[in-house]
Protein backbone atom coordinates (compact mmCIF):
# COMPACT_ATOMS: atom_id res chain seq x y z
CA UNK A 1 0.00 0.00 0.00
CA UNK A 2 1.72 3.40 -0.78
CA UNK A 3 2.61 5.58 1.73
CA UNK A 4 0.18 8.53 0.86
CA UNK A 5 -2.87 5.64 0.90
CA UNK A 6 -1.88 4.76 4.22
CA UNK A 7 -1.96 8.51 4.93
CA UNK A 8 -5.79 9.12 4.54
CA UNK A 9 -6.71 6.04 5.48
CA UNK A 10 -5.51 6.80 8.99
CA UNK A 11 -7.52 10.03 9.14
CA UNK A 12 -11.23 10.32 10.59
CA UNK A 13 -12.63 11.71 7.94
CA UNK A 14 -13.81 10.71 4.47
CA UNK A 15 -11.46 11.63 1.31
CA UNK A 16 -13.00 12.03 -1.95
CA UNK A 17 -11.29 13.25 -5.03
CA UNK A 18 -13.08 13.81 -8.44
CA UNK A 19 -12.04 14.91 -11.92
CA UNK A 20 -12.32 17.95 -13.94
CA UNK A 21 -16.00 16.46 -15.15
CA UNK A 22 -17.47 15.38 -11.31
CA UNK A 23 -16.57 11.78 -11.43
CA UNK A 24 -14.75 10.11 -8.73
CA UNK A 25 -11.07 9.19 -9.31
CA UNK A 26 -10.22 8.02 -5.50
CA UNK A 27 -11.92 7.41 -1.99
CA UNK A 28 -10.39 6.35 1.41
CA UNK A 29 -11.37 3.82 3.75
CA UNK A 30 -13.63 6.20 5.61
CA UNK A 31 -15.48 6.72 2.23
CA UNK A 32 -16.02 3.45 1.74
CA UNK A 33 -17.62 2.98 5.08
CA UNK A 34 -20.18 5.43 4.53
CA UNK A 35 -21.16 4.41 1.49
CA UNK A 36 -20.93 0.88 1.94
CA UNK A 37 -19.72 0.24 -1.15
CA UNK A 38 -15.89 -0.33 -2.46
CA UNK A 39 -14.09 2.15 -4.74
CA UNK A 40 -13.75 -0.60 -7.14
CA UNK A 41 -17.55 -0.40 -7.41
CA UNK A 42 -17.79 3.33 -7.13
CA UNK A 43 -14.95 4.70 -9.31
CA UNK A 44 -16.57 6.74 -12.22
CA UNK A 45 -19.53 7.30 -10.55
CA UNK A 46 -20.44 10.85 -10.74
CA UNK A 47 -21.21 13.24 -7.60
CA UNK A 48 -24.89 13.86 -8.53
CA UNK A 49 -24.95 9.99 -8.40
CA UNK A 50 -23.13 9.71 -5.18
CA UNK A 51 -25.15 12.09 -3.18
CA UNK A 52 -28.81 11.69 -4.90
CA UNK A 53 -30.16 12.51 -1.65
CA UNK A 54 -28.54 15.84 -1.51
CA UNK A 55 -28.42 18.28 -3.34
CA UNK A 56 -25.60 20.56 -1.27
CA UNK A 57 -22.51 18.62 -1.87
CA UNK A 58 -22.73 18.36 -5.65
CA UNK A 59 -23.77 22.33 -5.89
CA UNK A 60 -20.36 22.99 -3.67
CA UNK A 61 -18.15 20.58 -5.73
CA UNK A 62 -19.33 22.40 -9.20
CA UNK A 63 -19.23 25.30 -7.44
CA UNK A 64 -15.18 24.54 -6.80
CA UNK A 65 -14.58 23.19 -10.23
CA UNK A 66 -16.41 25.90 -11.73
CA UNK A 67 -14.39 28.85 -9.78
CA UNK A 68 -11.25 27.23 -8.55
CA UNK A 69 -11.61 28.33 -5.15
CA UNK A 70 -12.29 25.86 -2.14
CA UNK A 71 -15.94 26.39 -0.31
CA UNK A 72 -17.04 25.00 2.99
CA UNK A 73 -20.25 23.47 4.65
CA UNK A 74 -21.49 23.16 8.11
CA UNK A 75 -24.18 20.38 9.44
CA UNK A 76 -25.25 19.11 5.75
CA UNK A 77 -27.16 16.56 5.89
CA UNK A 78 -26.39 13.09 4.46
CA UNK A 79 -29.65 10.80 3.74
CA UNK A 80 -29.87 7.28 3.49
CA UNK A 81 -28.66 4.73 6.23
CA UNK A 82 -26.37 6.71 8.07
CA UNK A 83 -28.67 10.11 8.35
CA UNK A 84 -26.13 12.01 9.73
CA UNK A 85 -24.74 15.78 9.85
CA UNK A 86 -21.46 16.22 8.12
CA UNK A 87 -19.00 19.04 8.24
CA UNK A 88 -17.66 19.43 4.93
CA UNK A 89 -14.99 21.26 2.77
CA UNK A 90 -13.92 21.35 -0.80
CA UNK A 91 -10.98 22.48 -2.56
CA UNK A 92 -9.65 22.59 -6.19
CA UNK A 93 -7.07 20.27 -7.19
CA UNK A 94 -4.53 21.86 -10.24
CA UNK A 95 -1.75 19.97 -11.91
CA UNK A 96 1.92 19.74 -10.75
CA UNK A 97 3.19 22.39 -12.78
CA UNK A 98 0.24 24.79 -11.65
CA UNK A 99 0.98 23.72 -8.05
CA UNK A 100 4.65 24.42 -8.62
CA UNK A 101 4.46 27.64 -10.06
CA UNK A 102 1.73 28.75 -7.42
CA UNK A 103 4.47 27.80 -4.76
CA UNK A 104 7.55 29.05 -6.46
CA UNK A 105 5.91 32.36 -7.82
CA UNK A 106 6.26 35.39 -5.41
CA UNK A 107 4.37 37.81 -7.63
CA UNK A 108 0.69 38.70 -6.44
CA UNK A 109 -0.64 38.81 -10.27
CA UNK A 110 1.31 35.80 -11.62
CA UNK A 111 -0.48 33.81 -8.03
CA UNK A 112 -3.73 35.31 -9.56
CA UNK A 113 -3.04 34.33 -12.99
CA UNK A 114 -2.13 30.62 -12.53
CA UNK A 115 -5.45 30.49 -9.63
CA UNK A 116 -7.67 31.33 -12.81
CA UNK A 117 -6.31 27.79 -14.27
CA UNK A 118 -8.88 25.68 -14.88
CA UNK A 119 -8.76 22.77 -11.74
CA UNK A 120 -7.71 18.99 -12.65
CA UNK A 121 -10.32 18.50 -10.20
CA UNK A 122 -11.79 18.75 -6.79
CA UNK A 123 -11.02 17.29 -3.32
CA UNK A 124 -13.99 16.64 -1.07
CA UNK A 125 -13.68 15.73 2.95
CA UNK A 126 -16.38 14.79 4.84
CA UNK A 127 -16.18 15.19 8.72
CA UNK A 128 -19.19 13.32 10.58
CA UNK A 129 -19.60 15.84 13.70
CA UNK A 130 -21.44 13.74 15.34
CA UNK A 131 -18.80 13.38 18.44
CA UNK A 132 -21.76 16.05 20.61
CA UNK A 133 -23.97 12.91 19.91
CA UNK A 134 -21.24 10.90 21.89
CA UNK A 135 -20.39 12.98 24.19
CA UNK A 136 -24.28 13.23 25.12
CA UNK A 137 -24.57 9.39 24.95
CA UNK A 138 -21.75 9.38 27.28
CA UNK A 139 -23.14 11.66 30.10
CA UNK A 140 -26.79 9.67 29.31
CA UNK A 141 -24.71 6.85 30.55
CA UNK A 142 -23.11 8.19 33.55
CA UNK A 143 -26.79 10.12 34.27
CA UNK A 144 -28.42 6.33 34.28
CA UNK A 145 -25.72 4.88 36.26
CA UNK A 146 -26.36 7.50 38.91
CA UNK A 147 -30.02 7.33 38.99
CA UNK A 148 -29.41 3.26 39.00
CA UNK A 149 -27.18 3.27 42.14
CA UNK A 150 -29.53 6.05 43.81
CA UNK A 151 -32.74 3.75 43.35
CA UNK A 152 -30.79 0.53 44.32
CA UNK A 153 -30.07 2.73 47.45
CA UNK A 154 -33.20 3.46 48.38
CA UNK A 155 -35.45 0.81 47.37
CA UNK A 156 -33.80 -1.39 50.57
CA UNK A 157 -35.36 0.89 53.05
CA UNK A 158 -38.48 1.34 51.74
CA UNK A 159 -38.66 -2.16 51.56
CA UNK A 160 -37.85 -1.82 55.73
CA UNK A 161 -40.81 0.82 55.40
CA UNK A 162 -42.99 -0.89 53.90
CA UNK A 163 -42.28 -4.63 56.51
CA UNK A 164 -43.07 -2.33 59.41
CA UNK A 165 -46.18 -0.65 58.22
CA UNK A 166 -47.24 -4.16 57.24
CA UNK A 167 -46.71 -5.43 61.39
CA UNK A 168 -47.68 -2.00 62.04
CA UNK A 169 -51.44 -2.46 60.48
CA UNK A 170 -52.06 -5.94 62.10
CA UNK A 171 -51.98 -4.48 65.56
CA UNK A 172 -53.74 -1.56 65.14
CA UNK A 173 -57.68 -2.02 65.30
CA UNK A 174 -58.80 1.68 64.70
CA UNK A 175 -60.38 1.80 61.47
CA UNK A 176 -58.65 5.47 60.80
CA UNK A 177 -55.17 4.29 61.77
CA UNK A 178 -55.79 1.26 59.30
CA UNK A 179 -56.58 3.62 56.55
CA UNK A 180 -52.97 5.55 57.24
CA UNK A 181 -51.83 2.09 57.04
CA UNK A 182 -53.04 1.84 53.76
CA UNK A 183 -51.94 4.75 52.22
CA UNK A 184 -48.28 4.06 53.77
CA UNK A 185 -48.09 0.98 51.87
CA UNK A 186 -49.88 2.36 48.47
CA UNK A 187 -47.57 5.21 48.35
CA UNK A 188 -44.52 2.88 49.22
CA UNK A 189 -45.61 0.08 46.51
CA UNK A 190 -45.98 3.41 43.75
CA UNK A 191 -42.38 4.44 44.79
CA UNK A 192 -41.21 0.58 44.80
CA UNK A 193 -42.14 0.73 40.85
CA UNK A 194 -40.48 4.25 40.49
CA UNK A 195 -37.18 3.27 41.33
CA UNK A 196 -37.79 -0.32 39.69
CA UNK A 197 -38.35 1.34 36.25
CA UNK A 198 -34.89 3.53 37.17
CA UNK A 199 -33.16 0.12 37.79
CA UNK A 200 -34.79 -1.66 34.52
CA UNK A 201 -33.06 1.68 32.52
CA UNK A 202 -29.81 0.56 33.93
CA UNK A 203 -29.78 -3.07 33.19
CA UNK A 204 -27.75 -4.00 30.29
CA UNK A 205 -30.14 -5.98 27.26
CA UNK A 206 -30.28 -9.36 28.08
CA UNK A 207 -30.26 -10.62 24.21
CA UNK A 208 -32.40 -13.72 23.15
CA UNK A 209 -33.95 -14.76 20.30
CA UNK A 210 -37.46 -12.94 19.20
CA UNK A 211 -39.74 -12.32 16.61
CA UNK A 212 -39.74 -8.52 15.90
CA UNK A 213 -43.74 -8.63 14.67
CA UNK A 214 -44.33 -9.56 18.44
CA UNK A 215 -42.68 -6.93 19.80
CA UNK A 216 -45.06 -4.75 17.91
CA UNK A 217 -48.17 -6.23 18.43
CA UNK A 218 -47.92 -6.58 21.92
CA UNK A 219 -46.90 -2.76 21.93
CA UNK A 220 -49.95 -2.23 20.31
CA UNK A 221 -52.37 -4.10 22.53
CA UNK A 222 -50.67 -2.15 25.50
CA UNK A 223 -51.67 1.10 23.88
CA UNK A 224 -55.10 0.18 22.49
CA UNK A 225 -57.35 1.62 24.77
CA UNK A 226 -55.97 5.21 23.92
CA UNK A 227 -56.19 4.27 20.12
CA UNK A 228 -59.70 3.23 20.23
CA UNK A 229 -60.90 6.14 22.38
CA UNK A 230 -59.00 8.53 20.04
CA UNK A 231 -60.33 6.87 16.78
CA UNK A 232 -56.68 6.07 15.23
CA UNK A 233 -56.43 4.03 12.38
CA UNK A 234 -53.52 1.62 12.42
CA UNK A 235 -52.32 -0.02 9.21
CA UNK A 236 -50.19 -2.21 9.42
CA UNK A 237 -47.30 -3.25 6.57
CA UNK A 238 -45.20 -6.45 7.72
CA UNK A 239 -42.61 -8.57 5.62
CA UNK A 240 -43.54 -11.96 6.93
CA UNK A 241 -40.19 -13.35 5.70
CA UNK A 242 -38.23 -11.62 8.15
CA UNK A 243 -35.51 -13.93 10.44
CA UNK A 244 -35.71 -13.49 14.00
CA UNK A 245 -32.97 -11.32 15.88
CA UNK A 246 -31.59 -11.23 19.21
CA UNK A 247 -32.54 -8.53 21.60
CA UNK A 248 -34.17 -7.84 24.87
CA UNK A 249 -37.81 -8.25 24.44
CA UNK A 250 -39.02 -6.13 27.54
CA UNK A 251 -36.49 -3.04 26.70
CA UNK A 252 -37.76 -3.25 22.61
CA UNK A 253 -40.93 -3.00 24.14
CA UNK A 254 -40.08 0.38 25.85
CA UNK A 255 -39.04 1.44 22.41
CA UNK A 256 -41.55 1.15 20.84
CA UNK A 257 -44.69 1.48 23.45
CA UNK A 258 -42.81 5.41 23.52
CA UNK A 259 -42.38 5.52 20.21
CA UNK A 260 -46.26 4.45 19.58
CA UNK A 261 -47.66 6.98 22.74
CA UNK A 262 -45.81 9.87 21.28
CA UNK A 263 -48.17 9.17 17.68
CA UNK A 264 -51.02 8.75 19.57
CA UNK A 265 -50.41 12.01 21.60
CA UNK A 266 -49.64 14.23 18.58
CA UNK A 267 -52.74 12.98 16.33
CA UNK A 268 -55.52 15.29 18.64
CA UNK A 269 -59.37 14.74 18.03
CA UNK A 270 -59.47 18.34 15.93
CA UNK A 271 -57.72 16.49 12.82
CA UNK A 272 -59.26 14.41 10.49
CA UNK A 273 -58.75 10.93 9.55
CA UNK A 274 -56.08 10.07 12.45
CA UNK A 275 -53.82 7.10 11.56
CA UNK A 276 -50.63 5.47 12.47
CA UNK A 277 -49.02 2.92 10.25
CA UNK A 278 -46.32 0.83 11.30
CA UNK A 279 -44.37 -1.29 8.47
CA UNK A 280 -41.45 -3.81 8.34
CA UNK A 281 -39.06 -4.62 6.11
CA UNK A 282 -35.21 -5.92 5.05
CA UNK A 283 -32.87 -3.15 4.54
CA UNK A 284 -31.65 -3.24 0.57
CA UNK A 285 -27.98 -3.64 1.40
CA UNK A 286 -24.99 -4.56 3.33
CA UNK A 287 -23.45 -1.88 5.05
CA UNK A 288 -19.79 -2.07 6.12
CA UNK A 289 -19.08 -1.22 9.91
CA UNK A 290 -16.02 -0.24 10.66
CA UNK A 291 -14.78 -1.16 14.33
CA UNK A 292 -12.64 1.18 15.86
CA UNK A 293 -11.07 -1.10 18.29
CA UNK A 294 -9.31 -2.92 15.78
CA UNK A 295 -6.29 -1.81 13.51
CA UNK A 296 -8.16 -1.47 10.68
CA UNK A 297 -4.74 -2.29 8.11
CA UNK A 298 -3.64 -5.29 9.66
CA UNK A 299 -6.51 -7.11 11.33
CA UNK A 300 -9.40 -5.53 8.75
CA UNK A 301 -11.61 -3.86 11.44
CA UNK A 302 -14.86 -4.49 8.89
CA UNK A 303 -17.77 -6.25 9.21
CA UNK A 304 -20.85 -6.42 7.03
CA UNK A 305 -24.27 -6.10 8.76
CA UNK A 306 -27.37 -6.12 7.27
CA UNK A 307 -30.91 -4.79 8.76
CA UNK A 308 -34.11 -5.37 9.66
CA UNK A 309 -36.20 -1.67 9.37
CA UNK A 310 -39.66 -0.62 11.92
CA UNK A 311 -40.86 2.47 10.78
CA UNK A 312 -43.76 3.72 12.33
CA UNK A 313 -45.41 6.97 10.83
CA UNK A 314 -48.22 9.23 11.93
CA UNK A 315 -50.04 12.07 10.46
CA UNK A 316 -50.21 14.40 13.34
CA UNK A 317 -48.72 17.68 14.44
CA UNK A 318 -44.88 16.94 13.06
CA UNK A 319 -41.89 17.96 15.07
CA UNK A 320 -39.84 21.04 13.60
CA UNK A 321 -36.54 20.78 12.45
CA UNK A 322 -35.05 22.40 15.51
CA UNK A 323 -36.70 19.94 17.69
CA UNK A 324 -35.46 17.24 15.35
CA UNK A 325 -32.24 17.67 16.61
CA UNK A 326 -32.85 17.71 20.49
CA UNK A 327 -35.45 15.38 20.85
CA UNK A 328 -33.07 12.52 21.73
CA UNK A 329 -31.45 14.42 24.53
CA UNK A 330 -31.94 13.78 28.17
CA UNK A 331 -34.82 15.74 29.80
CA UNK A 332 -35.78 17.61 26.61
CA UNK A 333 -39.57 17.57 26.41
CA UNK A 334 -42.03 19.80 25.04
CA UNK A 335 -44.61 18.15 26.76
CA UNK A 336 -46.44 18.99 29.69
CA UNK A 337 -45.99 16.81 32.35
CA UNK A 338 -43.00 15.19 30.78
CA UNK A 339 -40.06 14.09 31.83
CA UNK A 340 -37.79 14.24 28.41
CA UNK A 341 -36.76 10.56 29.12
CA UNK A 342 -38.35 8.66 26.35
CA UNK A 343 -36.51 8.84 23.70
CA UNK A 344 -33.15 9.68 24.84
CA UNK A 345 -33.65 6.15 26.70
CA UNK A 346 -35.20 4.45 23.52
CA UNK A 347 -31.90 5.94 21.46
CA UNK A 348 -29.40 4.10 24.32
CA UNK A 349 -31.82 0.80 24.23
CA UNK A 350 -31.46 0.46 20.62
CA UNK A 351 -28.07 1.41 20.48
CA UNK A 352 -27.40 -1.25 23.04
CA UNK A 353 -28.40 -3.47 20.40
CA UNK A 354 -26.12 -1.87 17.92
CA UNK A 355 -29.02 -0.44 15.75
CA UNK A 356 -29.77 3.20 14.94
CA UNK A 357 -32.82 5.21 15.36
CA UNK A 358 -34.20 8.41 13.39
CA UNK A 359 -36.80 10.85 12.97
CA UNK A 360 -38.10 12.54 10.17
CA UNK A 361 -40.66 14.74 10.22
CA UNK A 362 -42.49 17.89 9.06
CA UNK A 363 -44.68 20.44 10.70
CA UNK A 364 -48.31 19.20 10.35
CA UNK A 365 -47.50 16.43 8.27
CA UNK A 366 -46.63 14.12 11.27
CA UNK A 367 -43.66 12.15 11.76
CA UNK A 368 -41.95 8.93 11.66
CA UNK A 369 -39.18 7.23 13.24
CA UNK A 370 -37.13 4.21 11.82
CA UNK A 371 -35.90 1.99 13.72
CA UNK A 372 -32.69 -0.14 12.37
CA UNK A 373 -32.14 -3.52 14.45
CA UNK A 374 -29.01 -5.35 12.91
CA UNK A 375 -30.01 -9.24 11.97
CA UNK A 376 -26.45 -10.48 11.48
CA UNK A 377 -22.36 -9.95 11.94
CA UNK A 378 -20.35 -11.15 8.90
CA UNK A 379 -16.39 -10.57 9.28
């Protein structure tokens, strides 16, 4: 492997470089990863067909071939599997003796004559800045450990509480003393399944082998009373041929019961035909995973994963793109009453399982989250 290959395949950012005419010449490993695809089977490819699903990086790349002058882009966003916001910058690549001379030449109109040489093509890198997402998933982590080891610490003496109350109520006759009783062990059996629900958020996924379609319907069935006394419609699009996986029934569950009340709660009796579809399906390709605790150039550091896909749509009030991008953090909530948990703990559950969860949405239109659960590791 030559030396400059080794180069930006080290870096942590993707490297592509196109000719004069938009079509790609080279791409490193990090390229390759977010496409999922090998050079081999992307050389020649043209940027329009690279990025079909937007329309910012091939307007910057023209823009640089066109003008000869690098541009830059903050949070585009990048469709398709990975859905993610990439940093981005472009420059024009010249030939030697254009590079050379630009070097060499000390003259301020000689630098501007050879810059107005037309470029032998353009040099894209892509920076996922995704590392806030991390760093939140990080202190999400550290929050959930704390709130574990707080509830561990006090559901043993409420448990004491709740043994004397019990004695407590046998010897009393009084019928009023009996009712204090009462509430003393209601209100300790409500905080019992507080802090149990804090210590279920903690508890790694315990993985075993489950049919994804009964994950759902049993969500459902939790949630039907509310659908039935709102009048939802729920249609239902399954791909029967779909292999089991392994995950954590009772946390999938969570997922998607919050995932499920949060449609329900946005599709109000004011608006018309209220529905929520939920669908299933295999995702269209392989997507290579890079692992970052291998060396990539001697032990490969790839593996191929396919996916199984639960999106779930509804035609309610939307979420606006600002929202879009906060939703998943801890204690956000626009919701009265809420505590901003949900889906910050449905994003760790499902990354847990090494899957991915998104949102896409418009205002008044609704929303709808997909849900990607990987079926298999290949190396």
């Amino acid at each position: 492997m030559p030396l400059y290959e080794s180069i930006l395949n080290s870096l942590e950012e993707a490297v592509l470089l196109f000719d004069k005419k938009g079509r790609l010449l080279y791409l490193n490993r990090l390229g390759e990863e977010l496409f999922g695809r090998s050079l081999r089977d992307l050389i020649d490819r043209g940027v329009n067909g690279l990025f079909t699903d937007s329309c910012d990086i091939p307007r910057l790349v023209k823009k640089t071939l066109d003008e000869g002058r690098p541009h830059k882009g903050r949070d585009i966003r990048l469709k398709g599997l990975r859905d993610t916001s990439m940093d981005v910058y472009i420059c024009p690549l010249y030939d030697e003796v254009a590079i050379e001379n630009l070097q060499q030449d000390k003259d301020i109109k000689a630098r501007q004559d050879s810059s107005q040489r037309e470029p032998r093509g353009a040099l894209l890198c892509l920076r996922d800045n995704s590392y806030l997402s991390d760093t939140e998933d990080y202190h999400f982590d550290s929050l959930l450990y704390l709130l574990g080891s707080i509830a561990h610490e006090i559901k043993n003496p409420l448990s004491g509480i709740k043994g004397a109350a019990q004695i407590l109520g046998s010897k009393i006759p009084s019928l009023q003393e009996d009712e204090c009783i009462k509430m003393i062990l209601k209100e300790t059996d409500r905080l019992n399944t507080v802090l149990q629900s804090y210590l279920t958020m903690t508890r790694k996924p315990i993985f075993n082998n489950l049919n994804i379609h009964e994950v759902l319907e049993h969500s459902l069935k939790v949630l039907s009373p509310v659908i039935k006394s709102k009048y939802i419609a729920v249609n239902k699009s399954y791909d029967p041929s779909l292999p089991h996986i392994l995950g954590d029934e009772s946390k999938l569950l969570q997922v998607f019961i919050n995932i499920f009340k949060n449609a329900t709660e946005s599709l109000s009796l004011k608006r018309k035909n209220r529905e929520i579809s939920v669908a299933s399906r295999l995702s269209n390709e392989y997507v290579v995973i890079y692992d970052s605790n291998k060396d990539s150039i001697n032990k490969g550091g790839r593996k191929r994963q396919r996916w199984i896909i639960i999106t779930i749509r509804d035609n309610g009030s939307g979420i606006d793109t600002e929202d879009q991008k906060k939703i998943f953090l801890p204690f956000y909530t626009n919701k009265r009453g809420g505590s901003g948990l949900g889906l910050s703990l449905s994003k760790k559950i499902i990354k847990d399982h090494g899957g991915i969860i998104k949102v896409k949405s418009q205002i008044d239109k609704g929303a709808a989250f997909e849900v990607y659960l990987p079926i298999r590791m290949e190396s």
